[in-house]
C-alpha atoms as a PDB file:
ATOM      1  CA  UNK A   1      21.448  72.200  24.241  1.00  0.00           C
ATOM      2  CA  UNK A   2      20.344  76.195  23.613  1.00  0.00           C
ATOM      3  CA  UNK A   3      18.361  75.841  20.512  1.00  0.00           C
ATOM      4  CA  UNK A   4      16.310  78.207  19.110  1.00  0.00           C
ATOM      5  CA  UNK A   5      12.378  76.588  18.660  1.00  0.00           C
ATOM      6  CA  UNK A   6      12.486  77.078  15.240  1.00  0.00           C
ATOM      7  CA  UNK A   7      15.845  76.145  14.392  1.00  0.00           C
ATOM      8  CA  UNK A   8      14.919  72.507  16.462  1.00  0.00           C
ATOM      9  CA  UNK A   9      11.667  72.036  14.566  1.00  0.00           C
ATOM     10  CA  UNK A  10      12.668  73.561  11.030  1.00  0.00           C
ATOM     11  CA  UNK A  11      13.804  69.967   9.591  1.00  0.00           C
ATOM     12  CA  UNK A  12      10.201  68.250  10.827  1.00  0.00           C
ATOM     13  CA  UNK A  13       8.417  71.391   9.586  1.00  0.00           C
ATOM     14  CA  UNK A  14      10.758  70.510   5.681  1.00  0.00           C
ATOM     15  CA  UNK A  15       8.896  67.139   6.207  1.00  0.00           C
ATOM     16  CA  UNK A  16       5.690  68.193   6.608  1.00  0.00           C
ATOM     17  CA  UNK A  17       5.478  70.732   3.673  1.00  0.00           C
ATOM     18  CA  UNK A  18       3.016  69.657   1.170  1.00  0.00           C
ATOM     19  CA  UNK A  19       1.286  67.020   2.995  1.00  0.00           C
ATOM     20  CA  UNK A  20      -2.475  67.302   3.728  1.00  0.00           C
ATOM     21  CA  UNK A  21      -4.760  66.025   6.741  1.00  0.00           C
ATOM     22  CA  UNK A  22      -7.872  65.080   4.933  1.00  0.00           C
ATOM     23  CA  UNK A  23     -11.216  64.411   7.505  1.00  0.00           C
ATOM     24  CA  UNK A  24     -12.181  60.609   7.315  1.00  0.00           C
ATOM     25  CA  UNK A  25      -8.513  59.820   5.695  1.00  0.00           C
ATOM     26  CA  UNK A  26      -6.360  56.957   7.683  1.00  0.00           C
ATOM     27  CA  UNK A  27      -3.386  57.145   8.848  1.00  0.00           C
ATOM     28  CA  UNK A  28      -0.283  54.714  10.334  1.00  0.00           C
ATOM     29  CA  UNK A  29       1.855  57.394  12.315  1.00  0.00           C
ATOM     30  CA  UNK A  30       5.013  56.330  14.006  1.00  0.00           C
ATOM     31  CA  UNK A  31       6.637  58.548  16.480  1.00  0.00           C
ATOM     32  CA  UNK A  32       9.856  57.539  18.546  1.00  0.00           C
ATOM     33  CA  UNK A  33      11.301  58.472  21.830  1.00  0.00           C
ATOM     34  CA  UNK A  34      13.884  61.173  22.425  1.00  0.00           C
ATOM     35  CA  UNK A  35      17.001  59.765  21.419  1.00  0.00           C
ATOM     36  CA  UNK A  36      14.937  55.863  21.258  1.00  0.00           C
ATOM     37  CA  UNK A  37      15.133  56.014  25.062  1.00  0.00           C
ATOM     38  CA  UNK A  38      12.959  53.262  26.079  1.00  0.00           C
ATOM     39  CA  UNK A  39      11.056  55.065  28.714  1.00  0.00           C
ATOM     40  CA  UNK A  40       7.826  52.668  28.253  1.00  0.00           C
ATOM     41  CA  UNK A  41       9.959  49.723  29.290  1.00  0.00           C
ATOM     42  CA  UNK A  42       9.242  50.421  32.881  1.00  0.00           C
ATOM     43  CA  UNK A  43       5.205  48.946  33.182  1.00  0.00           C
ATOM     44  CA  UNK A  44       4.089  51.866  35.250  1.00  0.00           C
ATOM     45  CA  UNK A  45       5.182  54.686  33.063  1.00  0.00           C
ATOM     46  CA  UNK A  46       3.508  52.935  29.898  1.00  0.00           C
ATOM     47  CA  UNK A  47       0.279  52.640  31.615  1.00  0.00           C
ATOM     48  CA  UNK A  48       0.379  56.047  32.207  1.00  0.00           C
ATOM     49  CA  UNK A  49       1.483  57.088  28.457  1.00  0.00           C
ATOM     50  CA  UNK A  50      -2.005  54.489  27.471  1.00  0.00           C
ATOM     51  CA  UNK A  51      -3.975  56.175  29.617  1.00  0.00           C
ATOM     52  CA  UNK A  52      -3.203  59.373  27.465  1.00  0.00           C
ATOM     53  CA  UNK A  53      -4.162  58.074  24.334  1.00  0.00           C
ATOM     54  CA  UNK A  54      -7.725  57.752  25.229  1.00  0.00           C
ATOM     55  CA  UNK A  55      -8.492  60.955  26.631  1.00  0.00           C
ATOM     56  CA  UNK A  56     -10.686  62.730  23.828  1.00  0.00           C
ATOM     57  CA  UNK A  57      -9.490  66.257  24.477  1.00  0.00           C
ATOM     58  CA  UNK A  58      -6.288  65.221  23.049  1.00  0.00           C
ATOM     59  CA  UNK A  59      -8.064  63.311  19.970  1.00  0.00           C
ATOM     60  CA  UNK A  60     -10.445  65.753  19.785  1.00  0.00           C
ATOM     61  CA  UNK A  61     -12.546  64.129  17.092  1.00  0.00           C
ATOM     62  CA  UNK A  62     -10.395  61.753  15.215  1.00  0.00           C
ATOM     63  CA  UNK A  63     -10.787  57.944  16.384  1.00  0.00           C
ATOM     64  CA  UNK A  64      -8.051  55.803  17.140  1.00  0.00           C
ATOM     65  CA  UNK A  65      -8.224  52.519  15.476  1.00  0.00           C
ATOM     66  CA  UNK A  66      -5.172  50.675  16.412  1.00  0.00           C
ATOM     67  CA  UNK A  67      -2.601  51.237  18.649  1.00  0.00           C
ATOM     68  CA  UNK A  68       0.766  49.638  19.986  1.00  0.00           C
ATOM     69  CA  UNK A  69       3.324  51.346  22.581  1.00  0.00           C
ATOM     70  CA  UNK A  70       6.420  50.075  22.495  1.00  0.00           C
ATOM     71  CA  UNK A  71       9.285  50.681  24.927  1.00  0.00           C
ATOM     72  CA  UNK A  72      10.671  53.342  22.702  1.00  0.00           C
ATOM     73  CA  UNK A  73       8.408  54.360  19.722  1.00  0.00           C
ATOM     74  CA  UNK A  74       4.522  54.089  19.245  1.00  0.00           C
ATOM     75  CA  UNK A  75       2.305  53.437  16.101  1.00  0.00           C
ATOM     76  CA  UNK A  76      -0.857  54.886  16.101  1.00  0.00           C
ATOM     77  CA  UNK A  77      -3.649  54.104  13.348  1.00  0.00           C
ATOM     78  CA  UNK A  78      -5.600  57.420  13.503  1.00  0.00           C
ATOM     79  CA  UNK A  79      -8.942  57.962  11.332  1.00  0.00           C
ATOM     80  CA  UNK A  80      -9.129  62.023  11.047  1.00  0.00           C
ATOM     81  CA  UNK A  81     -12.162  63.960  12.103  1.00  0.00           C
ATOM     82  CA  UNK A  82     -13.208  67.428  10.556  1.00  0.00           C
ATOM     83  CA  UNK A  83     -11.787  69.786  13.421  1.00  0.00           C
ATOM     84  CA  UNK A  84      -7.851  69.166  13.461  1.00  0.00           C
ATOM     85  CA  UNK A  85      -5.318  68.204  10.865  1.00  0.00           C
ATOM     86  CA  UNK A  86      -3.330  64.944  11.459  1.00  0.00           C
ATOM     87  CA  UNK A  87      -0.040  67.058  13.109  1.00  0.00           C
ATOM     88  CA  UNK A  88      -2.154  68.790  15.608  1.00  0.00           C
ATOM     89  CA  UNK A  89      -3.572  65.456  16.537  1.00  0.00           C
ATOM     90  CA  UNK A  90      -0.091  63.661  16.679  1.00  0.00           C
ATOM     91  CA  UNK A  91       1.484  66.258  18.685  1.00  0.00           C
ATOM     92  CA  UNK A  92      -1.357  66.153  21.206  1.00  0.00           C
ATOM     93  CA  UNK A  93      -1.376  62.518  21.651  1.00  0.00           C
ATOM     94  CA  UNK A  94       2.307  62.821  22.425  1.00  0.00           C
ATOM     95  CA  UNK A  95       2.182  65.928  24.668  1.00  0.00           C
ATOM     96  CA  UNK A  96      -0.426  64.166  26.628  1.00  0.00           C
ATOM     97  CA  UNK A  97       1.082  60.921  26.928  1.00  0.00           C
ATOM     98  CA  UNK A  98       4.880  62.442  27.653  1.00  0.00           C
ATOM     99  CA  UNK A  99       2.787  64.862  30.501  1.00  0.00           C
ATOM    100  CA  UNK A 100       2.038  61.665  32.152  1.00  0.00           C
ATOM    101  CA  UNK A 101       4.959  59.465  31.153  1.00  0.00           C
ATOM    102  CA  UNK A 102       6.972  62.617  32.625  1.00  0.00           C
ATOM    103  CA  UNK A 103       4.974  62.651  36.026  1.00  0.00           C
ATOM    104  CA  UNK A 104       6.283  58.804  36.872  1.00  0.00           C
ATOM    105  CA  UNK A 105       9.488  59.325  35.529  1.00  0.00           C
ATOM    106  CA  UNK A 106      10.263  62.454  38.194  1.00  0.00           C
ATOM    107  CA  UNK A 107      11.418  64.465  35.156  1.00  0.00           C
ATOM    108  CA  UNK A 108      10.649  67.645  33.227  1.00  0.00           C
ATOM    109  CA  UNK A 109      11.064  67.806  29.164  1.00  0.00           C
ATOM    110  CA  UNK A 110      10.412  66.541  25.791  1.00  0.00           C
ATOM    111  CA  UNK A 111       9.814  62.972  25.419  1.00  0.00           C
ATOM    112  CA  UNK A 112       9.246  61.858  21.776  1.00  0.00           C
ATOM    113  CA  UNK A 113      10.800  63.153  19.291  1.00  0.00           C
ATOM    114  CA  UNK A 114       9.147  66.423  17.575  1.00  0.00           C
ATOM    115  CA  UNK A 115       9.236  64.514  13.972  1.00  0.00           C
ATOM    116  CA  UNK A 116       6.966  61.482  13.056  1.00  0.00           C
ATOM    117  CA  UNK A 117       6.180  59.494  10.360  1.00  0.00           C
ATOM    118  CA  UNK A 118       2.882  58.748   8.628  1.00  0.00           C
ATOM    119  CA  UNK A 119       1.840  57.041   5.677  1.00  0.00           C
ATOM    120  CA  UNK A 120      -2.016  57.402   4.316  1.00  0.00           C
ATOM    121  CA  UNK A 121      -3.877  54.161   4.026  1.00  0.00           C
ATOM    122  CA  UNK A 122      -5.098  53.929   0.172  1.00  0.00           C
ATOM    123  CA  UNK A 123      -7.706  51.522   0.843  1.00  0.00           C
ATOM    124  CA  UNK A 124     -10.234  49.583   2.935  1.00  0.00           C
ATOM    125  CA  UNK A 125      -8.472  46.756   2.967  1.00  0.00           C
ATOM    126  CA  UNK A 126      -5.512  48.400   4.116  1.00  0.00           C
ATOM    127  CA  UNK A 127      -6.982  48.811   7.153  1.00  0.00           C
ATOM    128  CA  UNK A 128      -6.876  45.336   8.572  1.00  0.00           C
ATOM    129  CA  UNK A 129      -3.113  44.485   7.369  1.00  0.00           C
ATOM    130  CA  UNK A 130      -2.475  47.628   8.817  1.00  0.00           C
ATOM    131  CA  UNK A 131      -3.672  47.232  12.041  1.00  0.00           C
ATOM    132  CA  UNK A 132      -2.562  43.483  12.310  1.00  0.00           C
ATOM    133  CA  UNK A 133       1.311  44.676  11.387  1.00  0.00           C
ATOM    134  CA  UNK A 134       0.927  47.352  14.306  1.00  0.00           C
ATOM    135  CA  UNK A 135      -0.233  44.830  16.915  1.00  0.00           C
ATOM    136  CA  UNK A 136       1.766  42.504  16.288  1.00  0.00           C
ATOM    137  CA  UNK A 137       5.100  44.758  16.800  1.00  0.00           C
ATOM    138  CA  UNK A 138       5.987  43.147  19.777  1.00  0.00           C
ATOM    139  CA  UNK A 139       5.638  39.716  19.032  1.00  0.00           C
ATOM    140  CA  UNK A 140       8.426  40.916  16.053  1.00  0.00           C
ATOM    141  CA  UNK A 141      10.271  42.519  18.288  1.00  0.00           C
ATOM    142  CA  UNK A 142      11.076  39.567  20.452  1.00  0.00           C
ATOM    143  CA  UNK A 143       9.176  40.988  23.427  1.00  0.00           C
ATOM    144  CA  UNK A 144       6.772  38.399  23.892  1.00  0.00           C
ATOM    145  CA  UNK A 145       5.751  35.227  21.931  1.00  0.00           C
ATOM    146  CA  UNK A 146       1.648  36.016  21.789  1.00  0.00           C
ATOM    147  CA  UNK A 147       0.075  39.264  21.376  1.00  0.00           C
ATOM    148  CA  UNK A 148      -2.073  38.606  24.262  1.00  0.00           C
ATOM    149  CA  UNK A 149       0.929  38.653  26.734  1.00  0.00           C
ATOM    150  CA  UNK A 150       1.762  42.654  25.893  1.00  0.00           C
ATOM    151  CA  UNK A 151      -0.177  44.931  27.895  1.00  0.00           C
ATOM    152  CA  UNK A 152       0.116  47.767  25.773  1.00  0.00           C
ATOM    153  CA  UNK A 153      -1.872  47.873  22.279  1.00  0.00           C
ATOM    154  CA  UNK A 154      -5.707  47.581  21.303  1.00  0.00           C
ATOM    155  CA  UNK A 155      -7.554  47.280  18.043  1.00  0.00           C
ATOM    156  CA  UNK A 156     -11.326  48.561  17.044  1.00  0.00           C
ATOM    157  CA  UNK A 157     -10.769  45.413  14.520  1.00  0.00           C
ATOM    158  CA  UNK A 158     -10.548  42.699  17.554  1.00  0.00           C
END
């Protein structure tokens, strides 16, 4: 595909217009795999993409609060710090984690989607429900029967 960069990213850029990052503000953010390819199937490769989402430089100073990788989309419950706004932190998260994801794999390219969806969380109560409908994704999905048998999620809350 010969797409021009802006052309690709001018629908996910339409998305974002309006919406603000506010520091301390939480947020559920779902991003999915190019084309739902379930690259994080394979145990190896998701340990990798995990191992991403808990290197600071690409959090810089938001915190992560919840987290779930599936085998072809992730949920991430971000708290936002002062120094980058909410897209910046999203795209980093997935650059880092496809960087590694991309190293196992032998291959070169994007691998999540350049979209993603968030949703701000109103309330401190929020927070838990949240975090309990992330982590339990799997268990949903048919994947396992517990939480505790998926390797690939963590909570601040547990």
């Amino acid at each position: 595909m010969d797409m021009h960069v802006d052309d690709r990213f001018r629908g996910h850029r339409a998305l974002r217009r309006g919406r603000v990052s506010l520091p301390g503000q939480v947020y559920h953010v779902t991003a999915s795999t190019l084309g739902r390819r379930p690259w994080f199937a394979d145990f190896h490769v998701g340990c990798e993409a995990v191992r991403a989402f808990h290197q600071q430089v690409a959090l810089a100073d938001a915190r992560l609060l919840a987290w779930v990788l599936m085998p072809d989309h992730g949920h991430w419950l971000l708290q936002m710090g002062e120094c980058m706004p909410l897209e910046r932190v999203v795209s980093r998260l997935k650059a880092a984690s496809g960087v590694r994801a991309n190293r196992m794999l032998a291959r070169a390219g994007p691998l999540w989607e350049p979209a993603f969806h968030d949703r701000a969380l109103r309330c401190e109560d929020d927070l838990f429900v949240v975090a309990r409908y992330i982590i339990a994704n799997p268990v949903r999905a048919g994947l396992v029967e517990r939480i505790g048998d998926y390797p690939f999620w963590d909570s601040a809350f547990l």
